[in-house]
Protein backbone atom coordinates (compact mmCIF):
# COMPACT_ATOMS: atom_id res chain seq x y z
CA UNK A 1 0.00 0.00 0.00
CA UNK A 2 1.29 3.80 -0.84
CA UNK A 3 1.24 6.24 1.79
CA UNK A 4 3.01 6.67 4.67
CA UNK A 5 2.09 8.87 7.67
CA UNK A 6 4.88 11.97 7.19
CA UNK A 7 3.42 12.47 3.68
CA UNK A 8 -0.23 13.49 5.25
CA UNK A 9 1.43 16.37 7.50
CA UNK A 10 0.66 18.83 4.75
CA UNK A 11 -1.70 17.63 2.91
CA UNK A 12 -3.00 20.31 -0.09
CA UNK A 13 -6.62 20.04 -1.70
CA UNK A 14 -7.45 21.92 -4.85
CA UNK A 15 -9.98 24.49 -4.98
CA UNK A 16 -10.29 25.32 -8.98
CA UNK A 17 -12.39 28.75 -7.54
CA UNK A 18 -9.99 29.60 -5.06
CA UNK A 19 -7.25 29.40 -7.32
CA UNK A 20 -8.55 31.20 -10.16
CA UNK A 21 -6.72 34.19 -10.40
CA UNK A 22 -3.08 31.95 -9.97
CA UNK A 23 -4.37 28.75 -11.38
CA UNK A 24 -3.86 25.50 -9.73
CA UNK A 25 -0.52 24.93 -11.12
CA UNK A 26 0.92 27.61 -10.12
CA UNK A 27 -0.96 27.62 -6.92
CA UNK A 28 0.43 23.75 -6.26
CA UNK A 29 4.30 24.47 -7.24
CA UNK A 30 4.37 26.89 -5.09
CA UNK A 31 2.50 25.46 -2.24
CA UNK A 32 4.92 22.13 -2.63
CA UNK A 33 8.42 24.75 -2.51
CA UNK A 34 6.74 25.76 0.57
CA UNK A 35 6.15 22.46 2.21
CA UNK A 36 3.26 20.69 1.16
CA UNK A 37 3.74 16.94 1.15
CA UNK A 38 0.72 15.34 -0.61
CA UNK A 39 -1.72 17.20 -2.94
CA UNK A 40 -5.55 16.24 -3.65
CA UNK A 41 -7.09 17.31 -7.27
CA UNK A 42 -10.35 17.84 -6.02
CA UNK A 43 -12.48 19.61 -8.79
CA UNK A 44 -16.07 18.09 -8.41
CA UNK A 45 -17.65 20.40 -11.63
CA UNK A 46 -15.13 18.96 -13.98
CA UNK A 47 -15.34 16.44 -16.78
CA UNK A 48 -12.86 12.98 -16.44
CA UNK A 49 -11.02 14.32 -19.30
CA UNK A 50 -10.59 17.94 -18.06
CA UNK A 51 -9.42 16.37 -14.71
CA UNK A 52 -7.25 14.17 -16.77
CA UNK A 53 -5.49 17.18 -18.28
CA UNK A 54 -4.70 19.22 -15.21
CA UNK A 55 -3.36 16.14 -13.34
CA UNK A 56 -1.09 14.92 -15.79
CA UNK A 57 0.33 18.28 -15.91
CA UNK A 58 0.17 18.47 -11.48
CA UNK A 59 2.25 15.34 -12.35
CA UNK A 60 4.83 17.19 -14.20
CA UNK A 61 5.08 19.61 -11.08
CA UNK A 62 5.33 17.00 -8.55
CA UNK A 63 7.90 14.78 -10.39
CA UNK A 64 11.29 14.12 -8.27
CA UNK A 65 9.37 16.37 -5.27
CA UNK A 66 8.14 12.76 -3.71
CA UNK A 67 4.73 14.37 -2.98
CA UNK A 68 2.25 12.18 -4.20
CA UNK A 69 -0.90 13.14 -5.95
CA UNK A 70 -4.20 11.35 -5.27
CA UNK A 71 -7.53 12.60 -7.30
CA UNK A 72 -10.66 12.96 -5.56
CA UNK A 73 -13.68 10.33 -6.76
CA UNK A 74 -12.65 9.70 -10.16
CA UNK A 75 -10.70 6.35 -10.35
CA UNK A 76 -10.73 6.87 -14.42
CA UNK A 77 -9.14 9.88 -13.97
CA UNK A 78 -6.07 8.85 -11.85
CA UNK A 79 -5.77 5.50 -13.99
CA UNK A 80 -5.31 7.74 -17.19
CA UNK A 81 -2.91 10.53 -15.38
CA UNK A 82 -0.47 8.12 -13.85
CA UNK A 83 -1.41 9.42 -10.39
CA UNK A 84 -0.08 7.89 -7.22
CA UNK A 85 -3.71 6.92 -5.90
CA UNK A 86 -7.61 8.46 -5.06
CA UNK A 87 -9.58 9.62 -2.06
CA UNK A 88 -13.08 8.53 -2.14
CA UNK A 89 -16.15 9.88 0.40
CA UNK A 90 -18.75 7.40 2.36
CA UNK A 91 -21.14 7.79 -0.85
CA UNK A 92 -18.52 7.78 -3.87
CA UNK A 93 -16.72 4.53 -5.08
CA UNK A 94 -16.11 1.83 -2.67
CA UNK A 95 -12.52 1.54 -1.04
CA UNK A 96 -12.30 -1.66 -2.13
CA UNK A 97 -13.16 -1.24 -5.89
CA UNK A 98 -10.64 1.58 -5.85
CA UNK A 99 -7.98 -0.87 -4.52
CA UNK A 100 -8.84 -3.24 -7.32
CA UNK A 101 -8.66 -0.61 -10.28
CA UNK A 102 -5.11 0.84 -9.06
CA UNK A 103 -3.80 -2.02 -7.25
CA UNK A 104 -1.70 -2.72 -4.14
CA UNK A 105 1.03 -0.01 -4.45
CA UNK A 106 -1.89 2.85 -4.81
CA UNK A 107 -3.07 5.28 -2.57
CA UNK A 108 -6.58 4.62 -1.29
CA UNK A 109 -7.96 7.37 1.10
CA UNK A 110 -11.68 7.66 2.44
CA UNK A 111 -13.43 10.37 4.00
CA UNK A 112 -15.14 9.62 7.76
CA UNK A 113 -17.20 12.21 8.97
CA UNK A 114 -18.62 10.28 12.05
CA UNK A 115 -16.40 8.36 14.85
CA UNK A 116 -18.10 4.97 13.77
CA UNK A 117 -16.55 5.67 10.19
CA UNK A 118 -13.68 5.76 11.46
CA UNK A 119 -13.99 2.42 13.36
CA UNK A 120 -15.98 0.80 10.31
CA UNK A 121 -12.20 2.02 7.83
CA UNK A 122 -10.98 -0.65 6.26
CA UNK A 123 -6.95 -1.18 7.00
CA UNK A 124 -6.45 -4.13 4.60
CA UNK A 125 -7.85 -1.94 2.24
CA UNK A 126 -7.14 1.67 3.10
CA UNK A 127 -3.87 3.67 3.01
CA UNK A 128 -5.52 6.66 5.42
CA UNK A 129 -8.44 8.24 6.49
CA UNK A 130 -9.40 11.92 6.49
CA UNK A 131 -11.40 12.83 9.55
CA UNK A 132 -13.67 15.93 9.33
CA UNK A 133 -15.18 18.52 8.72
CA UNK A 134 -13.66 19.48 12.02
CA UNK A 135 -14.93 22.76 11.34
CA UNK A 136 -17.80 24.60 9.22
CA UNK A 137 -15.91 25.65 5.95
CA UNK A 138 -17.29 26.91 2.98
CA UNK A 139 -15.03 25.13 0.09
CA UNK A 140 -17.13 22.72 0.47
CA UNK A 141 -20.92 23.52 1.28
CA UNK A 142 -22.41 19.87 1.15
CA UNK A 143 -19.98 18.95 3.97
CA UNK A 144 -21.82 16.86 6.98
CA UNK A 145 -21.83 18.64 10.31
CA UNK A 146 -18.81 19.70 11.96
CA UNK A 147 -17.27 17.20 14.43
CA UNK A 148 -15.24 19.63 16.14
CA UNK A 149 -12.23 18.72 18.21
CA UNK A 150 -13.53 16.40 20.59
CA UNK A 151 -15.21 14.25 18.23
CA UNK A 152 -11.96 14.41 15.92
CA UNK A 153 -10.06 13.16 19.13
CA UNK A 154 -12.41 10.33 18.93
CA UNK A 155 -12.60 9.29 15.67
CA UNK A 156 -8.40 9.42 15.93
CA UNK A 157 -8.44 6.90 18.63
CA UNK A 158 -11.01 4.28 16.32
CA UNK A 159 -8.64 3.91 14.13
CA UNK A 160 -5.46 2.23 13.18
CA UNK A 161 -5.03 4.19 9.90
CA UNK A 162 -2.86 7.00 10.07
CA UNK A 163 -5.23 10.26 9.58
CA UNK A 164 -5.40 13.60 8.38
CA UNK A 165 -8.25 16.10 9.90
CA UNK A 166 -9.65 18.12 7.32
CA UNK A 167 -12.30 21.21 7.44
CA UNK A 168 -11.75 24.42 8.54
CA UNK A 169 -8.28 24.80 9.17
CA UNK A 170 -6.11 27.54 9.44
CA UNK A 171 -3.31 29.01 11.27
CA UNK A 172 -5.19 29.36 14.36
CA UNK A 173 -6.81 26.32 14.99
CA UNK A 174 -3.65 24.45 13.37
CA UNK A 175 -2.22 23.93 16.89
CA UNK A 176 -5.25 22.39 18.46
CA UNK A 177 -6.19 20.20 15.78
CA UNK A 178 -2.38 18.68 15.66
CA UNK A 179 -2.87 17.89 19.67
CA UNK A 180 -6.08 15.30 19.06
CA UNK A 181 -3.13 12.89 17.54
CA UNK A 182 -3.54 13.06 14.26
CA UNK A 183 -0.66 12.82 11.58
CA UNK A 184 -1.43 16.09 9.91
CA UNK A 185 -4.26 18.45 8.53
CA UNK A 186 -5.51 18.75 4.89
CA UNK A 187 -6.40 22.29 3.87
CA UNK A 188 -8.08 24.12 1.08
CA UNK A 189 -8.69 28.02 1.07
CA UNK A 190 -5.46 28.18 4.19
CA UNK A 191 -3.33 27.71 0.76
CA UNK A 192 -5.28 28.12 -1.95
CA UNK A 193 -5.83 31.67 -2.95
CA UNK A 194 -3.62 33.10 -0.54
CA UNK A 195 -1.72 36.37 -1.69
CA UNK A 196 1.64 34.45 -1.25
CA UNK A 197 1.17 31.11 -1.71
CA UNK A 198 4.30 29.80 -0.95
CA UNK A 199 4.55 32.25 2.29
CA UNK A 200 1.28 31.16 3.33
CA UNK A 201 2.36 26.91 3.53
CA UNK A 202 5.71 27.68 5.22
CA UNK A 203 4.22 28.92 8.04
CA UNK A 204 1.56 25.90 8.17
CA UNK A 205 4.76 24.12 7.49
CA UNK A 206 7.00 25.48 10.44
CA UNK A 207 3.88 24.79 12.56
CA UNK A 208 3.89 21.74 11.92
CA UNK A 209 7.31 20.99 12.38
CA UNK A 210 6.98 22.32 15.87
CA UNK A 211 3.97 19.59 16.42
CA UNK A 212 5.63 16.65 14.21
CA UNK A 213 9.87 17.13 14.10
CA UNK A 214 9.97 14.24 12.32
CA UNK A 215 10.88 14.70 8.35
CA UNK A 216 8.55 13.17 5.53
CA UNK A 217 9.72 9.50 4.43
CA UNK A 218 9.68 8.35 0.94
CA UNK A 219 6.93 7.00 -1.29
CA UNK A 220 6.99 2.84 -1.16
């Protein structure tokens, strides 16, 4: 199986709207220069073959950066773009159909929004989990209620899987959400659309570091 834990400590997920005025290329270069360590195409309006075309080209970004990218819900997609894996929700494509398409060295991620999907996650078939929303955010409107931090504490113990808390997260909350145990945070509009992109991750980044000395391994 793909991931390892140090590679969700920064973990980057594409907002096409946020990044408008930069574009998500330029948005993820400069995002990865400033520590990101795994990035998300997340673009739920597109067609498979416009996703397709931006991911082969977040590929030529990421090559020799070992941050892998993983393509939200769209198992086509990452099949045709070479990417390192997919993240799937409770109500897209099963975990274990995903693990079939892309096999035993791809990334498989799902979504738990509740502490009993976190229990119910699937190690022998799962590579991580992302726990959340912890918090109300708006890149995503659809989200299911906020767990906040002591449900995220929660749903961290159920599982095995390393984890990555997603929802809300900024530089303020960044501390508290690292102290429920999980291996790192994923964030959207915290990178994407910032003024200085790059600025903006290095101090998530140095936050981090504080939280989680340890340096990111190496893709298996």
């Amino acid at each position: 199986m793909g991931v390892i834990a140090p590679q969700l400590r920064l973990y980057l997920v594409t907002d096409p709207a946020l990044c408008a005025a930069r574009g998500v290329v330029d948005t993820v270069r400069d995002a990865v220069r400033g520590g990101v360590t795994m990035v998300q195409l997340r673009d739920k309006d597109a067609t498979t073959a416009e996703r397709v075309a931006l991911g082969r080209a977040l590929m030529d970004v990421l090559a020799g950066t070992n941050v892998p990218l993983v393509i939200n819900d769209d198992l086509e997609a990452a099949v045709a773009i070479g990417a390192h894996g997919v993240h799937v929700g409770q109500s897209d494509v099963l975990p274990q159909r995903a693990r079939a398409r892309l096999g035993p060295h791809a990334i498989v991620g799902l979504s738990c929004e509740t502490v009993a999907h976190a229990v119910a996650a699937d190690r022998s078939v799962l590579d991580y989990v992302g726990l959340g929303p912890v918090f109300a955010t708006s890149t995503k409107p659809d989200h299911a209620a906020a767990m906040g931090l002591d449900d995220l504490a929660a749903a961290r113990a159920a599982t095995s899987l390393p984890a990555v808390a997603i929802g809300g997260i900024q530089g303020a909350n960044l501390t508290a959400v690292l102290a429920t145990g999980v291996e790192g945070v994923a964030v959207v509009s915290a990178i994407c659309g910032q003024p200085d992109v790059r600025a903006a991750t290095q101090a998530l980044s140095d936050t981090i570091a504080r939280r989680r000395p340890s340096s990111p391994g190496t893709l298996s």
